[in-house]
C-alpha atoms as a PDB file:
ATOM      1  CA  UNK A   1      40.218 -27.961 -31.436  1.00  0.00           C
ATOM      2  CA  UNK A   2      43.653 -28.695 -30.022  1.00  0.00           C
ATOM      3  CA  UNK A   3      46.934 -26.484 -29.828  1.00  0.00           C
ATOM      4  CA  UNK A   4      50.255 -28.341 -29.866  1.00  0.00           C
ATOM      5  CA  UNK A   5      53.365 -26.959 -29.149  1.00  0.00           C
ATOM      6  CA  UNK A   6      55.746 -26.920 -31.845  1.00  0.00           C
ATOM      7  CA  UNK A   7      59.278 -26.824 -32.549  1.00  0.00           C
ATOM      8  CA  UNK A   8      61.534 -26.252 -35.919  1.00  0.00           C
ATOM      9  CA  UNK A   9      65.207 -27.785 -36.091  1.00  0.00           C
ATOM     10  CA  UNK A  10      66.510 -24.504 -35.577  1.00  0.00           C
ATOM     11  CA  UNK A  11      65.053 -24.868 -31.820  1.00  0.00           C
ATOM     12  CA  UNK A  12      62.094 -22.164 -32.283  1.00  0.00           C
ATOM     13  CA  UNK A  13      59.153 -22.911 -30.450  1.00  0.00           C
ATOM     14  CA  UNK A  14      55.564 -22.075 -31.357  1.00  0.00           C
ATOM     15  CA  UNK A  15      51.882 -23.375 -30.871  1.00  0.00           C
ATOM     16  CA  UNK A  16      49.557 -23.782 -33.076  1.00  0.00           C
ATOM     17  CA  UNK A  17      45.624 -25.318 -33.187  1.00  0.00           C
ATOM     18  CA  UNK A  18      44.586 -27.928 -35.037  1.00  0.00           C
ATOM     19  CA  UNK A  19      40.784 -29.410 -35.202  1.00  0.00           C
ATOM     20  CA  UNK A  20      42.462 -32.830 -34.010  1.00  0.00           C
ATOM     21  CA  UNK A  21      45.496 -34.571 -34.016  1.00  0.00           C
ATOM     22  CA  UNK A  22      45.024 -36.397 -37.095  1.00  0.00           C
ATOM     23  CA  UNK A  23      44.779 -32.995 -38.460  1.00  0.00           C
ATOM     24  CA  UNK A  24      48.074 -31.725 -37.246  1.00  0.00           C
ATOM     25  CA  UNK A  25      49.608 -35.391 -38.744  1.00  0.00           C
ATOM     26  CA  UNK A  26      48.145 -34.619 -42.237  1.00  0.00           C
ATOM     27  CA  UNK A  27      49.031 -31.114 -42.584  1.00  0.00           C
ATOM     28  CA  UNK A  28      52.644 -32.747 -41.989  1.00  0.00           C
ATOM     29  CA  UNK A  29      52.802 -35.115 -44.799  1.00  0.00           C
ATOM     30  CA  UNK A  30      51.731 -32.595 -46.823  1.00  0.00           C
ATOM     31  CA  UNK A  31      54.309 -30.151 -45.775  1.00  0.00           C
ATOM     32  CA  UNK A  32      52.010 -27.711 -44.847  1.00  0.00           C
ATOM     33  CA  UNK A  33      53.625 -27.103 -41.531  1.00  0.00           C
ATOM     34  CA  UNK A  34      56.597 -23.959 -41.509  1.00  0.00           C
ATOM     35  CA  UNK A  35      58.182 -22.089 -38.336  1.00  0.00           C
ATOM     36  CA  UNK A  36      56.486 -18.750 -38.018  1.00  0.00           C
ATOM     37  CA  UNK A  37      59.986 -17.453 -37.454  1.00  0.00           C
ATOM     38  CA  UNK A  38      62.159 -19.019 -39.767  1.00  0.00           C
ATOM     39  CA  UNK A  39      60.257 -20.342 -42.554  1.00  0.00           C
ATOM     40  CA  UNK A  40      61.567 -24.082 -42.065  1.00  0.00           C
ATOM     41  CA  UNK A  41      59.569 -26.862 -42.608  1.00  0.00           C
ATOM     42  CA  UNK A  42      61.374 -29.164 -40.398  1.00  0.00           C
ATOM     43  CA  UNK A  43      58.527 -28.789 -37.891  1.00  0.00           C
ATOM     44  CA  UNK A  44      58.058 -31.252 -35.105  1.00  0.00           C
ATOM     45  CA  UNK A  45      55.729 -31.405 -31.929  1.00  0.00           C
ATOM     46  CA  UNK A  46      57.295 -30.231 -28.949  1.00  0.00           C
ATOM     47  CA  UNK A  47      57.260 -31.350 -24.995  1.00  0.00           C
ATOM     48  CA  UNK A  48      54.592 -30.010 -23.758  1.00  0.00           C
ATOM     49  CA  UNK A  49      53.057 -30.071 -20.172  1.00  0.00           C
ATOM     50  CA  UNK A  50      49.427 -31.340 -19.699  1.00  0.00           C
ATOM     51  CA  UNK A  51      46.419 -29.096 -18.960  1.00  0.00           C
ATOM     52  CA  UNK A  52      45.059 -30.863 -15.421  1.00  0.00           C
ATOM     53  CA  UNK A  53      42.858 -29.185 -13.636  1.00  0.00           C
ATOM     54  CA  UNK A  54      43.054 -28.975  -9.611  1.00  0.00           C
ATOM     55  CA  UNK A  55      40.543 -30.965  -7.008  1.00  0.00           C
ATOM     56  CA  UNK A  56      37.364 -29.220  -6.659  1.00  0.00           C
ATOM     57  CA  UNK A  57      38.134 -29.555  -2.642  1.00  0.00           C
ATOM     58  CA  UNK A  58      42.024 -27.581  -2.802  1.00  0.00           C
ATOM     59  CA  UNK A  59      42.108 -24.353  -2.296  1.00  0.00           C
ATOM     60  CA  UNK A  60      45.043 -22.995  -4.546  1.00  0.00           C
ATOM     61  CA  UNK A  61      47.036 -19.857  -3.513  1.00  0.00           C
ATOM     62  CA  UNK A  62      47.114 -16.350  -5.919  1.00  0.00           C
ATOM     63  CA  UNK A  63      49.915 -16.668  -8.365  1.00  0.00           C
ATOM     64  CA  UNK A  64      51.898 -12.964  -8.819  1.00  0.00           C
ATOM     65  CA  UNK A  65      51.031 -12.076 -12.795  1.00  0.00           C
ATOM     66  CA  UNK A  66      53.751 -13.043 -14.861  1.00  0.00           C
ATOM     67  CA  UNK A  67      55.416 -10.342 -16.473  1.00  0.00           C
ATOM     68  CA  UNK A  68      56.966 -11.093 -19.886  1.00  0.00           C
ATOM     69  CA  UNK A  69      59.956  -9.536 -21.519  1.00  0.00           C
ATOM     70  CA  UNK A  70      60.867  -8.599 -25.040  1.00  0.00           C
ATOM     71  CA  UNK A  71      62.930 -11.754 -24.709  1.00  0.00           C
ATOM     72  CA  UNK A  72      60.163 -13.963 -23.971  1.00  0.00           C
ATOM     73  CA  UNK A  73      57.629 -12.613 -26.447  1.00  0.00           C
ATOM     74  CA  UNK A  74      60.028 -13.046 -29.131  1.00  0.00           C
ATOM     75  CA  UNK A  75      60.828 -16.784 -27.997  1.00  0.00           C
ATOM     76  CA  UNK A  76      57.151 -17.524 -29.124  1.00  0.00           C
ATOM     77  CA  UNK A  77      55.061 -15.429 -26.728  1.00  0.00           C
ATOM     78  CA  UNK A  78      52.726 -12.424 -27.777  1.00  0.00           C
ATOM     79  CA  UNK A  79      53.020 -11.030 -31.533  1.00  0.00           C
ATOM     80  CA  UNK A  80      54.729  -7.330 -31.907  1.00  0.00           C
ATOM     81  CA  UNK A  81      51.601  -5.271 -32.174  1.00  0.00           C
ATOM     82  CA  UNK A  82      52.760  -4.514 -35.838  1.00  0.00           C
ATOM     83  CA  UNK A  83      52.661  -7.717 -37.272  1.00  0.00           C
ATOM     84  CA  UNK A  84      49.381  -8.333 -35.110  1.00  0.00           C
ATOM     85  CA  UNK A  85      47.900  -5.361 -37.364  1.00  0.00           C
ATOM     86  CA  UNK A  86      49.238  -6.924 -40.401  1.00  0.00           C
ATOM     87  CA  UNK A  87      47.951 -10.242 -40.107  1.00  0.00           C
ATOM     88  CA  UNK A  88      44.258  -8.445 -39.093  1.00  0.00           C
ATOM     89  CA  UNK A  89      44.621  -6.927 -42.364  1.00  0.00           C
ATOM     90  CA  UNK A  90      45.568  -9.625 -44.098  1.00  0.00           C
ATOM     91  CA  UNK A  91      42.879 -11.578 -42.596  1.00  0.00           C
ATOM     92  CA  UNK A  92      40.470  -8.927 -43.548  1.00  0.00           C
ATOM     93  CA  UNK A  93      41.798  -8.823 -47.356  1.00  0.00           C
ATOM     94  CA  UNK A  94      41.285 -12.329 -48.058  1.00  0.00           C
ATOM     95  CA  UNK A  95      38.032 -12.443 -46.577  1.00  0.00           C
ATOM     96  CA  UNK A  96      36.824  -9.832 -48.432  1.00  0.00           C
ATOM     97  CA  UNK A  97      38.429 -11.572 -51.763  1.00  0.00           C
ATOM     98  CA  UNK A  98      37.033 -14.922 -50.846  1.00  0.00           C
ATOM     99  CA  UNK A  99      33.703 -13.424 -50.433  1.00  0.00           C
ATOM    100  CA  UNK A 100      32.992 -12.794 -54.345  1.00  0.00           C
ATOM    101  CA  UNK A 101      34.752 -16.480 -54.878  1.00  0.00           C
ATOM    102  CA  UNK A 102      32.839 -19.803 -55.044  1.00  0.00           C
ATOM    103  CA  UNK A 103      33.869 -22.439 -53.159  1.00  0.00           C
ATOM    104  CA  UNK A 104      34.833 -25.736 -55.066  1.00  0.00           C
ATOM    105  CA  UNK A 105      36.342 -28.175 -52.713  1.00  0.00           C
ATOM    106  CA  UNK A 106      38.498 -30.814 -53.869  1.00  0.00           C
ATOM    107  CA  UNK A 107      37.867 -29.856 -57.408  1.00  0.00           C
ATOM    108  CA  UNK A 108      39.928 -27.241 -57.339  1.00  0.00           C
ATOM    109  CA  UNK A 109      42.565 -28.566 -59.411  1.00  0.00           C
ATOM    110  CA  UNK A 110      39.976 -29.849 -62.487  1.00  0.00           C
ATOM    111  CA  UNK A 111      37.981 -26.943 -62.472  1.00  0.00           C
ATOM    112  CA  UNK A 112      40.973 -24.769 -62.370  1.00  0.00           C
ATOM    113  CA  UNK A 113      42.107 -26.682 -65.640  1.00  0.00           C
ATOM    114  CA  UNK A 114      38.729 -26.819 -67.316  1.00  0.00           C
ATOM    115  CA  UNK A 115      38.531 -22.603 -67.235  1.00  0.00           C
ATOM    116  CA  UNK A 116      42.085 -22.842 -68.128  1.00  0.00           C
ATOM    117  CA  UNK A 117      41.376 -24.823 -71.480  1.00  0.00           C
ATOM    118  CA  UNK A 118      38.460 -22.837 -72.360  1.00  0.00           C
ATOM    119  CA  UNK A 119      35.990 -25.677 -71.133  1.00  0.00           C
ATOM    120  CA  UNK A 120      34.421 -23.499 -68.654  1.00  0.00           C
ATOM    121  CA  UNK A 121      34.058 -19.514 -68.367  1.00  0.00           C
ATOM    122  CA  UNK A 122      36.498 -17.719 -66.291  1.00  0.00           C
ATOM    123  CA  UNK A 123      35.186 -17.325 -62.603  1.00  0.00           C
ATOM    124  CA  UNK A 124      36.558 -16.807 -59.221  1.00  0.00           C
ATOM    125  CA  UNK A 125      36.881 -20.048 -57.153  1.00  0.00           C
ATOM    126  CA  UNK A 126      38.910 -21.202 -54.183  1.00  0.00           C
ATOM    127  CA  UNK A 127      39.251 -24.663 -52.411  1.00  0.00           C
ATOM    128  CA  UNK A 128      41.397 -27.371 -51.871  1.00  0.00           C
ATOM    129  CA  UNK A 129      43.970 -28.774 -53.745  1.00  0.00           C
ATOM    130  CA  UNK A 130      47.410 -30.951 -52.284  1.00  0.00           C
ATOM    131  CA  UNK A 131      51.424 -30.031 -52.988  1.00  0.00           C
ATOM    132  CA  UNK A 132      51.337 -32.062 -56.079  1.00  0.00           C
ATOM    133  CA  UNK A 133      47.820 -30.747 -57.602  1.00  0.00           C
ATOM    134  CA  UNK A 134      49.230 -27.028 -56.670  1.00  0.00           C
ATOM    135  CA  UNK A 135      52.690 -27.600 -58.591  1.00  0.00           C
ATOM    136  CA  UNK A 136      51.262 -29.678 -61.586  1.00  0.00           C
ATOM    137  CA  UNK A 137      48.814 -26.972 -62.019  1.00  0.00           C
ATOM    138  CA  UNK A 138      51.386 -24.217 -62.037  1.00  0.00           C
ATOM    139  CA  UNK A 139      54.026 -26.183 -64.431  1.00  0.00           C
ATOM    140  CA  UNK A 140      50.639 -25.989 -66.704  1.00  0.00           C
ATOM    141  CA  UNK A 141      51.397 -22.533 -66.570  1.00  0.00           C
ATOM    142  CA  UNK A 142      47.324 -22.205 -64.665  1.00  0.00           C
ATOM    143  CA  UNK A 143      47.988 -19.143 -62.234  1.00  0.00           C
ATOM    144  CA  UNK A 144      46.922 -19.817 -58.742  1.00  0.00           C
ATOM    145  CA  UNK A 145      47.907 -18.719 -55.090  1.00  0.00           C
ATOM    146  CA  UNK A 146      47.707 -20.027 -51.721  1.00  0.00           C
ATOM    147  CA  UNK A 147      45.207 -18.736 -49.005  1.00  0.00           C
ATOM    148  CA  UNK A 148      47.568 -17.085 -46.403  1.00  0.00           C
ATOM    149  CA  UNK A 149      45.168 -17.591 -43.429  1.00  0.00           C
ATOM    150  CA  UNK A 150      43.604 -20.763 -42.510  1.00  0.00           C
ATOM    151  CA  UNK A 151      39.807 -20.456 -43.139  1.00  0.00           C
ATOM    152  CA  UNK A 152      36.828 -23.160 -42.301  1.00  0.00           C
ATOM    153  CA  UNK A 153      35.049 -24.939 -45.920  1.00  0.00           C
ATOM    154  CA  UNK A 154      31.353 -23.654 -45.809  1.00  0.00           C
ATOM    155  CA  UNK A 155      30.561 -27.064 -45.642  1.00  0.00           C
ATOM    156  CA  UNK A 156      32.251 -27.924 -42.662  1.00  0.00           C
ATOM    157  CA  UNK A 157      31.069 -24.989 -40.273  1.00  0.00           C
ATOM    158  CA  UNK A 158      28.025 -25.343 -38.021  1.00  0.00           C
END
């Protein structure tokens, strides 16, 4: 995994992980990518200083804790504890819906259409399916919705 530090073109900044950078490219192109704070999806990455680690052999003196303020926790720092609890439950919903819901991969979009049509019986299914798959399925007039939190394919987990 890698985080990045983002930033919209309204000049919010905001990190998020990605399992590589390649990862973090496609979610891009397919406009997957919004500002937690505003909702734009003009999202770009952001300077960022590198993690390097001191010699083994310096000695390195105790830094005072840093004390943030509201300002700096709502310039991208910690979450307000409400919308922490809300995304936990959120989290915890989907989960839970997910867990009666067979995963299909990227054959999301023809098996939505084949229970649409009648060529398969109605079930519960989630996976993967791009921008254009999601719109041409909806001007169909298939109903489907987005996963809210990122979650790992059962077939790519250890």
């Amino acid at each position: 995994m890698i985080v990045f530090d983002l930033a919209c073109d309204d000049g919010h900044r905001f990190e998020a992980w990605f399992r590589s950078s390649s990862a973090f490219e496609e979610q891009g192109a397919k406009g997957l990518l919004v500002c937690p704070h505003c909702g734009s999806g003009a999202v770009r990455k952001a300077p960022m200083a590198p993690a390097v680690p001191a010699k083994g052999n310096v000695q390195r003196a105790d830094l005072p804790a840093k004390v943030e303020s509201d300002a700096d926790q709502s310039q991208g720092g910690a979450l307000p504890p409400a919308l922490k609890e809300a995304m936990a439950k959120l989290a915890k919903l989907q989960a839970e819906t997910i867990k009666d819901s067979t995963y299909v991969g990227s054959k999301f979009a023809e098996e939505s259409r084949a229970m649409h049509y009648g060529e398969k019986d109605a079930a519960l299914i989630h996976g993967k399916a791009d921008a254009k798959e999601a719109r041409e399925l909806l001007e169909e007039g298939i109903t489907i919705a987005p996963l809210l939190v990122p979650f790992t394919p059962p077939d790519e987990t250890n």
